[in-house]
Protein backbone atom coordinates (compact mmCIF):
# COMPACT_ATOMS: atom_id res chain seq x y z
CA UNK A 1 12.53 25.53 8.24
CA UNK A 2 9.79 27.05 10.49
CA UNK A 3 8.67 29.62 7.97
CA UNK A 4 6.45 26.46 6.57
CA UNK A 5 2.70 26.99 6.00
CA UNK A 6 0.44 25.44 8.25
CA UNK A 7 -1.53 23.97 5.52
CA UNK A 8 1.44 22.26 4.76
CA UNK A 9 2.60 20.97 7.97
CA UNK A 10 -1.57 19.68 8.04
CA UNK A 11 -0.88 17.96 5.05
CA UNK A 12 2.30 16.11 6.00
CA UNK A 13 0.66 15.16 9.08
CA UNK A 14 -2.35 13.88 7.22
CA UNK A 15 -0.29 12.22 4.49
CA UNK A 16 1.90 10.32 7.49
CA UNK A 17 -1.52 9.41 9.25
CA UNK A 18 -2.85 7.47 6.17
CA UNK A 19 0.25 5.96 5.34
CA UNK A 20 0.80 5.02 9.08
CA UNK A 21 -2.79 3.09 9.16
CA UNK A 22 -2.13 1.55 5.62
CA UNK A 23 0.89 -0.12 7.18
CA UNK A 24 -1.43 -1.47 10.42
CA UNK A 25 -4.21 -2.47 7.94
CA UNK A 26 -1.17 -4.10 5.65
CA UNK A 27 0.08 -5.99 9.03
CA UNK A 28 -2.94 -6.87 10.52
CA UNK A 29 -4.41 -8.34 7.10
CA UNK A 30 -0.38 -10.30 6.90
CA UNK A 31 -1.11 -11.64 10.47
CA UNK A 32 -4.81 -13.00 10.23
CA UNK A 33 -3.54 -14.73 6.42
C-alpha cells in the first residue's frame, strides 16, 4: 500500500480535486436554475 509512487498519489489527488469542483460547479449551476 505505501510502496505507491508519488506521481501517483499526485495524480489521485489531482483527479479527486477536479472531480470534487465539477460536483460544486454541477450544484451551484442546479441551485441558481
Amino acid at each position: 500500500m505505501h510502496d505507491v509512487s508519488p506521481l501517483s498519489v499526485r495524480t489521485l489527488k489531482s483527479l479527486a480535486d477536479v472531480m470534487i469542483s465539477d460536483q460544486h460547479f454541477t450544484a451551484r449551476d442546479f441551485i441558481e436554475a
